[in-house]
C-alpha atoms as a PDB file:
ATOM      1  CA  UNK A   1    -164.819  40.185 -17.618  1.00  0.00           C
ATOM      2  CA  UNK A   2    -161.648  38.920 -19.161  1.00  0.00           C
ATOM      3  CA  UNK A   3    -160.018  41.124 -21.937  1.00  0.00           C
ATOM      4  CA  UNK A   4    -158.587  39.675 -24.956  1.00  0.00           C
ATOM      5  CA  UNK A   5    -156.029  41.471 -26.139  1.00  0.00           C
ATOM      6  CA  UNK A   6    -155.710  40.448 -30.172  1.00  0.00           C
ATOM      7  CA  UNK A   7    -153.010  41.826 -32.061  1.00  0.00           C
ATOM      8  CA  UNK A   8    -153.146  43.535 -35.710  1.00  0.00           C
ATOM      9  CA  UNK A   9    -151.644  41.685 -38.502  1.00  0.00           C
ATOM     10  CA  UNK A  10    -149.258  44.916 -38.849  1.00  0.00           C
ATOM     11  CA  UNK A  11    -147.638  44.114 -35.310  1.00  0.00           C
ATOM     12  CA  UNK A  12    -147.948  40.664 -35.312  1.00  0.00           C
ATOM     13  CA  UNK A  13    -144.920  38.476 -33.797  1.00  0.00           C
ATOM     14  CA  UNK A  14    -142.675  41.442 -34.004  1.00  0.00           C
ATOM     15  CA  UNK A  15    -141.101  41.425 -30.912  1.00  0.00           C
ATOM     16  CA  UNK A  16    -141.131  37.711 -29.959  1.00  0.00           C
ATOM     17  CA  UNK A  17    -140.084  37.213 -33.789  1.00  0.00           C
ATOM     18  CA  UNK A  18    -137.153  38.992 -33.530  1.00  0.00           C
ATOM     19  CA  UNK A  19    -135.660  36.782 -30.361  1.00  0.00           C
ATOM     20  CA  UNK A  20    -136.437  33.624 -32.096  1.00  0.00           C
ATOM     21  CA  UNK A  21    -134.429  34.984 -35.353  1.00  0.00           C
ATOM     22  CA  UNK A  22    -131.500  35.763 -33.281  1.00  0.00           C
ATOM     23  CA  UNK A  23    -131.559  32.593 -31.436  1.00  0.00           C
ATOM     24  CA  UNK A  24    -131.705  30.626 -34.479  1.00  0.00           C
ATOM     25  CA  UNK A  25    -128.805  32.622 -36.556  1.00  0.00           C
ATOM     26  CA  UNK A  26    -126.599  32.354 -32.990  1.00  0.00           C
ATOM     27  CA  UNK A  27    -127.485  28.240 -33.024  1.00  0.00           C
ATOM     28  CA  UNK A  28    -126.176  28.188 -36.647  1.00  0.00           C
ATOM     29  CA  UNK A  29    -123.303  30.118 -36.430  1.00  0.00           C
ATOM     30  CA  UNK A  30    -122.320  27.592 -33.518  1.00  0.00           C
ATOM     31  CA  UNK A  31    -122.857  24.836 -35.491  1.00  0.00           C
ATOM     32  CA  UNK A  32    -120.625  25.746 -38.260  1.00  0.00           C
ATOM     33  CA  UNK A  33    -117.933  27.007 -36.296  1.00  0.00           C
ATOM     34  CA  UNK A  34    -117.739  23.510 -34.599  1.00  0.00           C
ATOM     35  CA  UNK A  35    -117.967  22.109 -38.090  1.00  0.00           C
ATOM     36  CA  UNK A  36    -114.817  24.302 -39.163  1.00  0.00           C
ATOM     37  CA  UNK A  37    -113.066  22.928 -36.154  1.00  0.00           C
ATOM     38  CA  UNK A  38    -113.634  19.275 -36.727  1.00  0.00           C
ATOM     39  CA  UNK A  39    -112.988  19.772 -40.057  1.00  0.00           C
ATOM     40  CA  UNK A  40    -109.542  20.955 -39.351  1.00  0.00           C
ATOM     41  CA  UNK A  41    -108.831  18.021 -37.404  1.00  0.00           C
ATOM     42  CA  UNK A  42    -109.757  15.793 -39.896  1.00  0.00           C
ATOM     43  CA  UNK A  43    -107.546  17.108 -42.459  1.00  0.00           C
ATOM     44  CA  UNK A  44    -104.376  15.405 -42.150  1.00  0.00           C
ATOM     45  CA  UNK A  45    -106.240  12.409 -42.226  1.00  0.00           C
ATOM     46  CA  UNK A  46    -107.678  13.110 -45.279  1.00  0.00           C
ATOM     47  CA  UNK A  47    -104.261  14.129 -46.752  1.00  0.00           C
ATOM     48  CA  UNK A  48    -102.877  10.749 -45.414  1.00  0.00           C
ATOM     49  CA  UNK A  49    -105.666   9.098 -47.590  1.00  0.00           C
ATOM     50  CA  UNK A  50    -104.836  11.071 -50.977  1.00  0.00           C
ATOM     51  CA  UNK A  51    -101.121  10.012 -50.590  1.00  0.00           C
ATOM     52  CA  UNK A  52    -102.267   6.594 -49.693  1.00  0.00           C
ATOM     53  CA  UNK A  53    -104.340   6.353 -52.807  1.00  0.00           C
ATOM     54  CA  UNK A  54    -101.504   8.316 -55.294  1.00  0.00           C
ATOM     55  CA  UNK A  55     -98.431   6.127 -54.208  1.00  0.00           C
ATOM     56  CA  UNK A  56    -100.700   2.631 -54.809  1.00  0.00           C
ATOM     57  CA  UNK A  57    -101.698   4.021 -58.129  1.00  0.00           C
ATOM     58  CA  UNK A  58     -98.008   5.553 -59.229  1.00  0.00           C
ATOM     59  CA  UNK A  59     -95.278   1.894 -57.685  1.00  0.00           C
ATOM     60  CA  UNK A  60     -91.973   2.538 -57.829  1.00  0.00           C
ATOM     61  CA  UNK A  61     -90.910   0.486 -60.637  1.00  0.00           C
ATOM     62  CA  UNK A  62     -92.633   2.626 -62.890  1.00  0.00           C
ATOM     63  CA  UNK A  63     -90.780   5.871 -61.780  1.00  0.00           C
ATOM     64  CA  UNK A  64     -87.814   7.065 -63.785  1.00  0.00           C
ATOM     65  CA  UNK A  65     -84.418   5.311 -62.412  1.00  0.00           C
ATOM     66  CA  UNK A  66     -82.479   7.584 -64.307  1.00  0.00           C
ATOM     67  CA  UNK A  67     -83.489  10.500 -62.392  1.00  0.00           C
ATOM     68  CA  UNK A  68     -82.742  11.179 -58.420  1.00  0.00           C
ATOM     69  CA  UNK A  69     -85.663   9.978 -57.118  1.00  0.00           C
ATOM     70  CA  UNK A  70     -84.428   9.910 -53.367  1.00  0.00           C
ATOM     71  CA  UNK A  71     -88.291   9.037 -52.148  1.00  0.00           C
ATOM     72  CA  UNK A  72     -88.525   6.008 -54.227  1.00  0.00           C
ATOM     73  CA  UNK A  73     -86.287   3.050 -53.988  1.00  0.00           C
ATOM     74  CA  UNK A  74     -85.873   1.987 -57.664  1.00  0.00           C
ATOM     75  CA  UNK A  75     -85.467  -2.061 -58.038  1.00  0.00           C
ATOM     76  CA  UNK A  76     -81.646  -3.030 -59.198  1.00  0.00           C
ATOM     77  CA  UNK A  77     -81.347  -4.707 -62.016  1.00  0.00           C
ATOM     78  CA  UNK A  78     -81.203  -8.309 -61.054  1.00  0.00           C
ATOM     79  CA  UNK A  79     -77.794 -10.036 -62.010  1.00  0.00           C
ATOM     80  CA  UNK A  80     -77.929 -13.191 -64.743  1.00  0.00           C
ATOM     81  CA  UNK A  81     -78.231 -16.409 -63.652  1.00  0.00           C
ATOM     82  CA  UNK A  82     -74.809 -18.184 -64.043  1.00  0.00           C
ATOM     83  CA  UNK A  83     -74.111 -19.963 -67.085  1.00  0.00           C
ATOM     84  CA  UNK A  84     -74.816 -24.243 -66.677  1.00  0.00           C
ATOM     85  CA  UNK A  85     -71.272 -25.737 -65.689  1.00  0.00           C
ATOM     86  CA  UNK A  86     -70.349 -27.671 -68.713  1.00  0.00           C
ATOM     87  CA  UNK A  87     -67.741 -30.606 -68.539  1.00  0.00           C
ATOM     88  CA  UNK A  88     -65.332 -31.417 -71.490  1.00  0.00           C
ATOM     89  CA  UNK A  89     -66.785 -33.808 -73.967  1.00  0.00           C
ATOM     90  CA  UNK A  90     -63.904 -36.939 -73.732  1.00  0.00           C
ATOM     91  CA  UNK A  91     -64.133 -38.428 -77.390  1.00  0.00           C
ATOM     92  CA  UNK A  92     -64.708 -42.232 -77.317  1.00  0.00           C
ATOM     93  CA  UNK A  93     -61.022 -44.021 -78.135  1.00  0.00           C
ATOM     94  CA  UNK A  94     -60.509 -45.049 -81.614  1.00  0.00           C
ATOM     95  CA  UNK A  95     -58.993 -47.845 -81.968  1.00  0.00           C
ATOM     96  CA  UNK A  96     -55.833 -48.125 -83.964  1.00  0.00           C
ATOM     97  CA  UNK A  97     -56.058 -48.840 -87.859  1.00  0.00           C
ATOM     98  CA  UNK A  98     -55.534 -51.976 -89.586  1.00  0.00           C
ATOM     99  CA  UNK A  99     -54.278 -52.574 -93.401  1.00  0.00           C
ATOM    100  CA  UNK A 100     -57.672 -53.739 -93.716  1.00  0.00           C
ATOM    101  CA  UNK A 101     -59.437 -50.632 -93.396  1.00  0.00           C
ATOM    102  CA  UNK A 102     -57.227 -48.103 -95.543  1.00  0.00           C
ATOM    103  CA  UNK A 103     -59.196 -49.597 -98.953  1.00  0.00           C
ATOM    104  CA  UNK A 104     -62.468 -49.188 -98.221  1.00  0.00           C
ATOM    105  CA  UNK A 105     -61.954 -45.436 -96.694  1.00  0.00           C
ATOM    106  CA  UNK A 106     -59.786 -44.657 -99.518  1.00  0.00           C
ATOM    107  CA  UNK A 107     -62.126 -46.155-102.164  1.00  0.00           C
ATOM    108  CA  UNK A 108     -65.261 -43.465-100.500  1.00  0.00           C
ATOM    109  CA  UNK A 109     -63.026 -40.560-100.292  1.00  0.00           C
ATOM    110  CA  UNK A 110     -61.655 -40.809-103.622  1.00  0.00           C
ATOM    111  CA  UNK A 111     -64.895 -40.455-105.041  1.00  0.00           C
ATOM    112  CA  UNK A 112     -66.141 -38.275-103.200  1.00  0.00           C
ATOM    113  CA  UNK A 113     -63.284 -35.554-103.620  1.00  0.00           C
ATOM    114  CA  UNK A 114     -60.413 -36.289-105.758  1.00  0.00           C
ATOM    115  CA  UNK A 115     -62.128 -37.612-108.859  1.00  0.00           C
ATOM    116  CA  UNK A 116     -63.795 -34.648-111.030  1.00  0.00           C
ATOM    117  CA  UNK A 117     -65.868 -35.513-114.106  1.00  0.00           C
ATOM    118  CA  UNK A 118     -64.988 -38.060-116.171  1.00  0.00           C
ATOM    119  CA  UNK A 119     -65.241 -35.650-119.446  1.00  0.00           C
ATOM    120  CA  UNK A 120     -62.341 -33.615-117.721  1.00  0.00           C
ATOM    121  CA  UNK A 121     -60.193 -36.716-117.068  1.00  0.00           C
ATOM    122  CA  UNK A 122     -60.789 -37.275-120.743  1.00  0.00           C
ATOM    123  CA  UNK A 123     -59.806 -34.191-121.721  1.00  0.00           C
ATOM    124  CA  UNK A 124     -56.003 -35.493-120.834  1.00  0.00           C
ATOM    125  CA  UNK A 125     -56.347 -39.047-121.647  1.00  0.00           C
ATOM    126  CA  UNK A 126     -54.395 -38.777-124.952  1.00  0.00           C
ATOM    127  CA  UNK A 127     -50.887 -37.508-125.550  1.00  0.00           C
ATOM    128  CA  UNK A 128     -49.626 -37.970-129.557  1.00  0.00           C
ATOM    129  CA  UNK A 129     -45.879 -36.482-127.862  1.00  0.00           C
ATOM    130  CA  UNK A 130     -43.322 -37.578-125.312  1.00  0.00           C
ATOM    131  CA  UNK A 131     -43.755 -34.695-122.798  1.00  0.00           C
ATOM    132  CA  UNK A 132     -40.901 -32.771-121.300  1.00  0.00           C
ATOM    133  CA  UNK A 133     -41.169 -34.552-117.812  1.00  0.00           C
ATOM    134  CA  UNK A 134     -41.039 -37.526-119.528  1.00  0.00           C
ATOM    135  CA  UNK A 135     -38.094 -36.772-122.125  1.00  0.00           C
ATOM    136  CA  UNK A 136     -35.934 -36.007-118.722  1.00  0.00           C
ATOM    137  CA  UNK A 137     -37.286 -38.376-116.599  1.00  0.00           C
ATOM    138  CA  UNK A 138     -36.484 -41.612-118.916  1.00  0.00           C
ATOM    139  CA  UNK A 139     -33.114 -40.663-119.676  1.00  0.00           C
ATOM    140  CA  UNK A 140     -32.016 -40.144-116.109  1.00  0.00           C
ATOM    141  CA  UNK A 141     -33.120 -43.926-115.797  1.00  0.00           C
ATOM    142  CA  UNK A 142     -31.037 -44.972-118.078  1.00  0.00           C
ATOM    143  CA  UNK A 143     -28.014 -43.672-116.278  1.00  0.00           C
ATOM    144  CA  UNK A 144     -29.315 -44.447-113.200  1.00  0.00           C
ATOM    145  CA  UNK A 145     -30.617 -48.358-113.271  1.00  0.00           C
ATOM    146  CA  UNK A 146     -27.634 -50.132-114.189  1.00  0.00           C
ATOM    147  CA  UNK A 147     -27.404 -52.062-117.567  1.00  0.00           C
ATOM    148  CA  UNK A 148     -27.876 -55.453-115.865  1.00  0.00           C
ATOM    149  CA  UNK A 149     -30.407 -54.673-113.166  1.00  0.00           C
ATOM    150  CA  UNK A 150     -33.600 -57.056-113.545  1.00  0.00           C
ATOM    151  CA  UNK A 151     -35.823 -54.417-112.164  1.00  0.00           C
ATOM    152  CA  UNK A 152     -39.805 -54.980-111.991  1.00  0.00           C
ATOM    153  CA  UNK A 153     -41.160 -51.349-113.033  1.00  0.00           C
ATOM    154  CA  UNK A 154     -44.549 -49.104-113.370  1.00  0.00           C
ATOM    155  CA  UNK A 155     -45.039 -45.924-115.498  1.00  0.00           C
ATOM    156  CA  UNK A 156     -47.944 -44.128-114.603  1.00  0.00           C
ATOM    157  CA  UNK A 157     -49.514 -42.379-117.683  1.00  0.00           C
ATOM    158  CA  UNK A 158     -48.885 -44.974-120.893  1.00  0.00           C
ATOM    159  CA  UNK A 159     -48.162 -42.350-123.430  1.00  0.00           C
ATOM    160  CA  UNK A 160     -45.575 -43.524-126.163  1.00  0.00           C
ATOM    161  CA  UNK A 161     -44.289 -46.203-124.132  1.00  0.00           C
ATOM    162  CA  UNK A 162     -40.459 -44.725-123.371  1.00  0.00           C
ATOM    163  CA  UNK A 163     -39.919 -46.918-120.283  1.00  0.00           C
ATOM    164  CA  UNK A 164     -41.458 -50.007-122.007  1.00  0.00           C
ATOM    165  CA  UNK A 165     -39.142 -49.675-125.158  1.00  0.00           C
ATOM    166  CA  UNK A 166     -36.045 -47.837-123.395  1.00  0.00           C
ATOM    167  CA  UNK A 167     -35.749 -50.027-120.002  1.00  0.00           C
ATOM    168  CA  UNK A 168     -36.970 -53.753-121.216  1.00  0.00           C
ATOM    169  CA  UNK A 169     -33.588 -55.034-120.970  1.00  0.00           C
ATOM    170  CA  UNK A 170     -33.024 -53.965-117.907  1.00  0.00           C
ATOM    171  CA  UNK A 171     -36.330 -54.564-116.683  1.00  0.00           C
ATOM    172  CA  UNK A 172     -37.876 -58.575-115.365  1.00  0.00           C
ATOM    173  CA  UNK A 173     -41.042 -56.543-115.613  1.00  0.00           C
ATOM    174  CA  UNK A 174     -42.345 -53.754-117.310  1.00  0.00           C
ATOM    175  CA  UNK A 175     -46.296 -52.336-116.226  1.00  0.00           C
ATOM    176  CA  UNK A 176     -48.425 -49.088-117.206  1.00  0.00           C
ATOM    177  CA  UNK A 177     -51.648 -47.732-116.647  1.00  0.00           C
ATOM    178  CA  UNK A 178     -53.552 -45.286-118.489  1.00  0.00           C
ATOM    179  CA  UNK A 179     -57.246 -44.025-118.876  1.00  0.00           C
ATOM    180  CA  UNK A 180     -57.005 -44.448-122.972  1.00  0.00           C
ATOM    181  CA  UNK A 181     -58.024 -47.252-124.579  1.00  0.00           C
ATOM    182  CA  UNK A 182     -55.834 -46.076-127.224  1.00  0.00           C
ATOM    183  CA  UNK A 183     -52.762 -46.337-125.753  1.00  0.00           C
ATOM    184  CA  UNK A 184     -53.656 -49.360-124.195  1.00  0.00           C
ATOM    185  CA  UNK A 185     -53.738 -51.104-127.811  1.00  0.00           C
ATOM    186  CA  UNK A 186     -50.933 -49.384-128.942  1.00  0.00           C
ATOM    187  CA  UNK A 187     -48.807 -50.905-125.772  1.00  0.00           C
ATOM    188  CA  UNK A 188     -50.178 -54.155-126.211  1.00  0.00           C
ATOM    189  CA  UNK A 189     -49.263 -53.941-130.699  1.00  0.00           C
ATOM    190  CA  UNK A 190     -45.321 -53.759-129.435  1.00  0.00           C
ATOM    191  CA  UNK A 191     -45.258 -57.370-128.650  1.00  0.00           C
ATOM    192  CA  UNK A 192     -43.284 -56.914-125.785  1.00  0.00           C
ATOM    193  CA  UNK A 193     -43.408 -59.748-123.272  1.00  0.00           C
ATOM    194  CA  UNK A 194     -42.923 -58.470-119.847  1.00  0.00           C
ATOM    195  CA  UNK A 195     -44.359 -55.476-120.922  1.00  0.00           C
ATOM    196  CA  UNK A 196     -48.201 -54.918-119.623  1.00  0.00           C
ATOM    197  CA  UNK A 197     -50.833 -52.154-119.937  1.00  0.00           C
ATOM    198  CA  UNK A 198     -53.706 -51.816-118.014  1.00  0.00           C
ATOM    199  CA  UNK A 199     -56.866 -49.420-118.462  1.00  0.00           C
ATOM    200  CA  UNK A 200     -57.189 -47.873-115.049  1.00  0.00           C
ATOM    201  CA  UNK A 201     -57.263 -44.098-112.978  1.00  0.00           C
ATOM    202  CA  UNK A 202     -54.436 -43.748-110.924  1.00  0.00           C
ATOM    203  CA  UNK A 203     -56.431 -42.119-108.337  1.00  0.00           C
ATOM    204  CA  UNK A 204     -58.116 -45.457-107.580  1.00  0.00           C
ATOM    205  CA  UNK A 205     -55.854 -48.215-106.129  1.00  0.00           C
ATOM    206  CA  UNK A 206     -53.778 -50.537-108.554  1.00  0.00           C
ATOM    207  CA  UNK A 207     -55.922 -54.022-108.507  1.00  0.00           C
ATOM    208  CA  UNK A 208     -53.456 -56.936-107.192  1.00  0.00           C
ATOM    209  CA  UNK A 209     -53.633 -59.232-109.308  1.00  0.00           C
ATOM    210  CA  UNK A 210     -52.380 -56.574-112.054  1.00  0.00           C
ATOM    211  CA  UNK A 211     -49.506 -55.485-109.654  1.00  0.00           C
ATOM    212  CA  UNK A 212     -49.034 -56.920-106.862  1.00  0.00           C
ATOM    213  CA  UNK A 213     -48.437 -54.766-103.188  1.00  0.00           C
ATOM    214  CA  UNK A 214     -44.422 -54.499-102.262  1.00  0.00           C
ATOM    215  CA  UNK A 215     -43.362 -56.129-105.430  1.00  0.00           C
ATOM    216  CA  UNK A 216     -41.606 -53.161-107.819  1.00  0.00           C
ATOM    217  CA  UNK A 217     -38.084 -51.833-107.528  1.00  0.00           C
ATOM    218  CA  UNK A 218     -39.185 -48.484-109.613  1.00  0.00           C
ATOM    219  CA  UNK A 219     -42.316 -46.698-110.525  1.00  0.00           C
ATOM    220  CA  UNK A 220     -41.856 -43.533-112.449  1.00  0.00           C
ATOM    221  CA  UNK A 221     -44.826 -40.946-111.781  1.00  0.00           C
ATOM    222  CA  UNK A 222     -43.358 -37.183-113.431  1.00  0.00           C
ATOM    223  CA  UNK A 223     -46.839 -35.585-112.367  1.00  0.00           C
ATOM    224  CA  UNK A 224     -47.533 -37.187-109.073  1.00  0.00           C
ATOM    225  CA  UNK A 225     -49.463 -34.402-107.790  1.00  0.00           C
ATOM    226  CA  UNK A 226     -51.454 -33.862-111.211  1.00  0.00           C
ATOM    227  CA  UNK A 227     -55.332 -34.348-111.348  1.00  0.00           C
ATOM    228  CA  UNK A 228     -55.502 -34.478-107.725  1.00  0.00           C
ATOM    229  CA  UNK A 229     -55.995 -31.641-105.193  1.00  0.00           C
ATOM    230  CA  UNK A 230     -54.201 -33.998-102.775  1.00  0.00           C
ATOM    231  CA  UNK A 231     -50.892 -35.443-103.891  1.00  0.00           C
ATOM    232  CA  UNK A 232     -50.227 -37.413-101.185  1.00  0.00           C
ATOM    233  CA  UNK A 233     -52.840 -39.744-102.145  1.00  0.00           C
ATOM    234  CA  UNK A 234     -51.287 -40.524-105.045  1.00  0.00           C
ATOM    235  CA  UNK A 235     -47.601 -41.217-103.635  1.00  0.00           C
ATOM    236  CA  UNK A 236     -49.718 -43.301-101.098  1.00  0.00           C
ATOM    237  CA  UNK A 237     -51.339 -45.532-103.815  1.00  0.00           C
ATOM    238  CA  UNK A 238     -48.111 -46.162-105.761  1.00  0.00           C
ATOM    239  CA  UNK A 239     -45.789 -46.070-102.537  1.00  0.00           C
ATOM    240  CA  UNK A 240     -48.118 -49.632-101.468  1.00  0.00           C
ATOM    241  CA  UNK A 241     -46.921 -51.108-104.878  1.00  0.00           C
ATOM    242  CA  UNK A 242     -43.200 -50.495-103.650  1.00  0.00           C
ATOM    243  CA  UNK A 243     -41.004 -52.986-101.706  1.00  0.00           C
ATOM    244  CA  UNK A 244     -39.108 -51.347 -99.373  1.00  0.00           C
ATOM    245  CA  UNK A 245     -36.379 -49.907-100.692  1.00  0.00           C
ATOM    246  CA  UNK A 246     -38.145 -49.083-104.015  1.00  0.00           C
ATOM    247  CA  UNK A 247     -38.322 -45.433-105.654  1.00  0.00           C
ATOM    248  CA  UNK A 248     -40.953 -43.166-106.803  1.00  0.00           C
ATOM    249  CA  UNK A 249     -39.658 -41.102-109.528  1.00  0.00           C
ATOM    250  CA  UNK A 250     -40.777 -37.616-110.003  1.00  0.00           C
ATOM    251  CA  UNK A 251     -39.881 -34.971-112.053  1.00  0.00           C
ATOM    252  CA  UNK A 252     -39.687 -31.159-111.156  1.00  0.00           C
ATOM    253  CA  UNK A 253     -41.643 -30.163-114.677  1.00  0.00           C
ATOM    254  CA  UNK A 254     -44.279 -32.332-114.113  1.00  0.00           C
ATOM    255  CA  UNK A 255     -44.624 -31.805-110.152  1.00  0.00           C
ATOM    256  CA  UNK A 256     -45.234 -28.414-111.534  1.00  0.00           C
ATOM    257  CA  UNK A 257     -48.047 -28.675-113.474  1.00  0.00           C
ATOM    258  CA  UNK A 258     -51.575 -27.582-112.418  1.00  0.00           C
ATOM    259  CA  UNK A 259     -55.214 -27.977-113.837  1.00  0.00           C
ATOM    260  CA  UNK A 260     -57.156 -25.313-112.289  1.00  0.00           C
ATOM    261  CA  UNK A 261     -60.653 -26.443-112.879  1.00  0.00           C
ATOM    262  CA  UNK A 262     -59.491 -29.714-111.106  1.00  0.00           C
ATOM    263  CA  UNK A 263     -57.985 -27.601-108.272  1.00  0.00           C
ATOM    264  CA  UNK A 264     -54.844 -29.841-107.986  1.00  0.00           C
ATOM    265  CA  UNK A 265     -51.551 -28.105-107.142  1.00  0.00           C
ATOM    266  CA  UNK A 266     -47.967 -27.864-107.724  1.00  0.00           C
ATOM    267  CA  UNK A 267     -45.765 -29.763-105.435  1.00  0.00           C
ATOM    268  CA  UNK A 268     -42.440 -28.401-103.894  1.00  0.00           C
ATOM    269  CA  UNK A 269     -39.398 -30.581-103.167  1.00  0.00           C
ATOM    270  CA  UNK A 270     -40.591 -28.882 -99.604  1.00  0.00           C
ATOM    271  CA  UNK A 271     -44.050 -30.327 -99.487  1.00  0.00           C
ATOM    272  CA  UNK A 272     -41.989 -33.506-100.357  1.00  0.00           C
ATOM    273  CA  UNK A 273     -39.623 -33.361 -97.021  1.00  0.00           C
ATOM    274  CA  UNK A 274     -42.461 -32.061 -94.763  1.00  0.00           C
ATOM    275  CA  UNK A 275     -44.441 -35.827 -95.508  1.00  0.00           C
ATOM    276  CA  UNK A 276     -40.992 -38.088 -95.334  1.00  0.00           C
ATOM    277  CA  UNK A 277     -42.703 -39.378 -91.475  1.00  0.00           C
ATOM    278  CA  UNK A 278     -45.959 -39.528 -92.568  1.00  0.00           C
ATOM    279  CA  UNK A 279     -46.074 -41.438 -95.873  1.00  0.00           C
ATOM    280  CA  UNK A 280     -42.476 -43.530 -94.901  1.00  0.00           C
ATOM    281  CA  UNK A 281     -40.126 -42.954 -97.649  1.00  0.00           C
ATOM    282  CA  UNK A 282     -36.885 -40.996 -98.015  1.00  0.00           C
ATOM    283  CA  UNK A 283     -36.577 -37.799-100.599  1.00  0.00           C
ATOM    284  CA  UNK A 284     -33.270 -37.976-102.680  1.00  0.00           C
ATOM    285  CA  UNK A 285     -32.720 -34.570-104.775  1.00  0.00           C
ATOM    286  CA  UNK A 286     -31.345 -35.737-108.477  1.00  0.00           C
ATOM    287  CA  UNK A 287     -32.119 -31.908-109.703  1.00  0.00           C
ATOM    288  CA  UNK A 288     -28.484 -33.087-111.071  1.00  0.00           C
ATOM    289  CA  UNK A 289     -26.799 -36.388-112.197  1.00  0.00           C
ATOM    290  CA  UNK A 290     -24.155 -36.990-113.728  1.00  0.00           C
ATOM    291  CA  UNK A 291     -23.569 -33.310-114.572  1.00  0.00           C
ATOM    292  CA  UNK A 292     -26.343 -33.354-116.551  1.00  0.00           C
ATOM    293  CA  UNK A 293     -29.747 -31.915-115.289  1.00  0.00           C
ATOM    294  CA  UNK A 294     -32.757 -33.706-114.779  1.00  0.00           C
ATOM    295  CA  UNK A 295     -34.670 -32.206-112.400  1.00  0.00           C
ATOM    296  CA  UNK A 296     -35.659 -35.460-110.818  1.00  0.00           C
ATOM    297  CA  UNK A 297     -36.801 -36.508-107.060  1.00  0.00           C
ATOM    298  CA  UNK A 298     -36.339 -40.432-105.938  1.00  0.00           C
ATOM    299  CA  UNK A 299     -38.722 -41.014-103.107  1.00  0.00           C
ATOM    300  CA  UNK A 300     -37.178 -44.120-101.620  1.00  0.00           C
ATOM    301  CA  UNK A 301     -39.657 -46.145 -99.303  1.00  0.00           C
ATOM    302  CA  UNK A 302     -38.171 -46.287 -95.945  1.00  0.00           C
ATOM    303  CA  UNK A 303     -41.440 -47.872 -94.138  1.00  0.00           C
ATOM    304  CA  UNK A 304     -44.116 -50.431 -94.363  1.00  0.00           C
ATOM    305  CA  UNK A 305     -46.068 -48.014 -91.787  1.00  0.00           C
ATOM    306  CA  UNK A 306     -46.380 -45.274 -94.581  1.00  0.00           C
ATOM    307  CA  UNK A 307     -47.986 -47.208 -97.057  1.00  0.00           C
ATOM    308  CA  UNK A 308     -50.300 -48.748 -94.923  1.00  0.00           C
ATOM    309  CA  UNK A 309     -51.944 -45.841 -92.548  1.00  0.00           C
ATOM    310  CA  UNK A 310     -50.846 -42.638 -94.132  1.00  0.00           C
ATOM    311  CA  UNK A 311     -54.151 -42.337 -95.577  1.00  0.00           C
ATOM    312  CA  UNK A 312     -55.822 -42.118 -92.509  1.00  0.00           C
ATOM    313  CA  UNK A 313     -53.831 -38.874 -91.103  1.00  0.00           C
ATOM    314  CA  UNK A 314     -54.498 -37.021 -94.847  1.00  0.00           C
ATOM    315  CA  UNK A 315     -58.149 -36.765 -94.291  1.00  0.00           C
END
């Protein structure tokens, strides 16, 4: 008869229990020692990854070059690009001036700079006295043009006609210009028959068939650097009227005098010299004459060149 041997809840898998507990506690604790060790060998790899991922996310040009940052190479500043060569511009040649072309420059320029308004121009149209320039200019040329000379002559500025009434027997041919109508009839009431007036500025070039160019002995012009802020334009209007040989008679008063709100300047017995070349005449100081003072310059034209192309080199 086979006994069956049947245990009591109490007692149940004790024994058998207990081995199969320690087996599976000494399994585990296997398993995660080996797990420590692998682990362990795959941490540098992991560390490797980290830095991989931190230095792609952190370049180098966005570190601080300022600092020493001896693990990060720091781009250099990259030099500029070399200015383009650039040549010398050669200006096209100009070719060389002709008589021809000094009018209608002169004509635009005057205009355009020398000429203010016509109410200021006005303003001085009219003198009722003989000036001071005047009252030693005209004397001096009665010493100086002898008593039977038959002289052609200009006076710039009409006024009370000294040169016509003073000179006309020692002149073949007596001119004036003014900008008064005025004067113009008063000149014209004297009956005087090489005597004529003409209504004209004397910044604007003297018409030919008034006066024609290279055919006076003498103009007299005491202010030649009045109402202009370039007085060489003026001695280059009245120098073309000249022969050679002729004189341009200033006066040191008049050379003196200014207008301010026409910006025109006093002229020097220097300034005079320093433009013999240019304009072609010769300065002659007659300060004094005859032991008498006069304060007067002759401007004697020397050259044709001067009256022709001076212009040109004033601009």
């Amino acid at each position: 008869m086979l006994r069956t041997t049947v245990k009591s809840d109490a007692h149940q898998g004790l024994p058998g229990d207990l081995d199969y507990e320690d087996n599976r506690l000494h399994k585990q604790s296997g398993m995660a020692s080996v797990f420590y060790a692998r682990s362990l060998k795959l941490l540098p790899i992991f560390v490797i990854i980290v830095l991989l991922i931190y230095i792609a996310r952190h370049p180098a040009d966005q570190c601080d070059c300022s600092l020493d940052c001896p693990s990060v190479v720091c781009p250099s500043t990259p030099a500029p690009a070399p200015a383009p060569l650039s040549l010398p511009v050669i200006p096209e040649p100009v070719p060389a001036p002709v008589a021809s072309d000094v009018d209608p420059l002169m004509k635009e320029f005057v205009s355009n700079v020398l000429l203010r308004t016509a109410k200021q121009v006005q303003s001085h149209s009219r003198w009722d006295e003989v000036t001071s320039d005047t009252n030693a200019a005209v004397p001096f040329l009665e010493k100086y043009i002898p008593t039977d000379a038959k002289v052609s002559i200009l006076e710039v500025g009409t006024g009370q006609n000294q040169v016509a009434q003073k000179l006309k027997d020692r002149a073949s041919a007596i001119y004036s210009i003014t900008i008064s109508q005025e004067e113009v009839d008063r000149a014209n009431a004297l009956g005087i028959p090489h005597y004529k007036t003409l209504l004209h500025n004397k910044h604007s070039l003297i018409p030919e068939s008034f006066i024609p160019n290279e055919s006076l002995d003498y103009v007299l012009d005491v202010n030649v650097g009045s109402f202009s802020k370039i007085w060489q334009w003026n001695a280059f209007l009245l120098l073309k009227k000249l022969k050679i040989g002729g004189k341009l008679v200033c006066q040191q008063i008049g050379m003196a005098y200014t207008m301010p709100h026409v910006g025109s300047a006093s002229v020097t017995k220097d300034m005079l010299v320093a433009h013999e070349s240019v304009l072609g005449y010769k300065v002659e100081d007659f300060s004094t004459y005859q032991g008498q003072q006069f304060g007067v310059f002759i401007l004697t034209k020397v050259s044709r060149e001067g009256s022709d192309l001076a212009p040109l080199h004033l601009i």
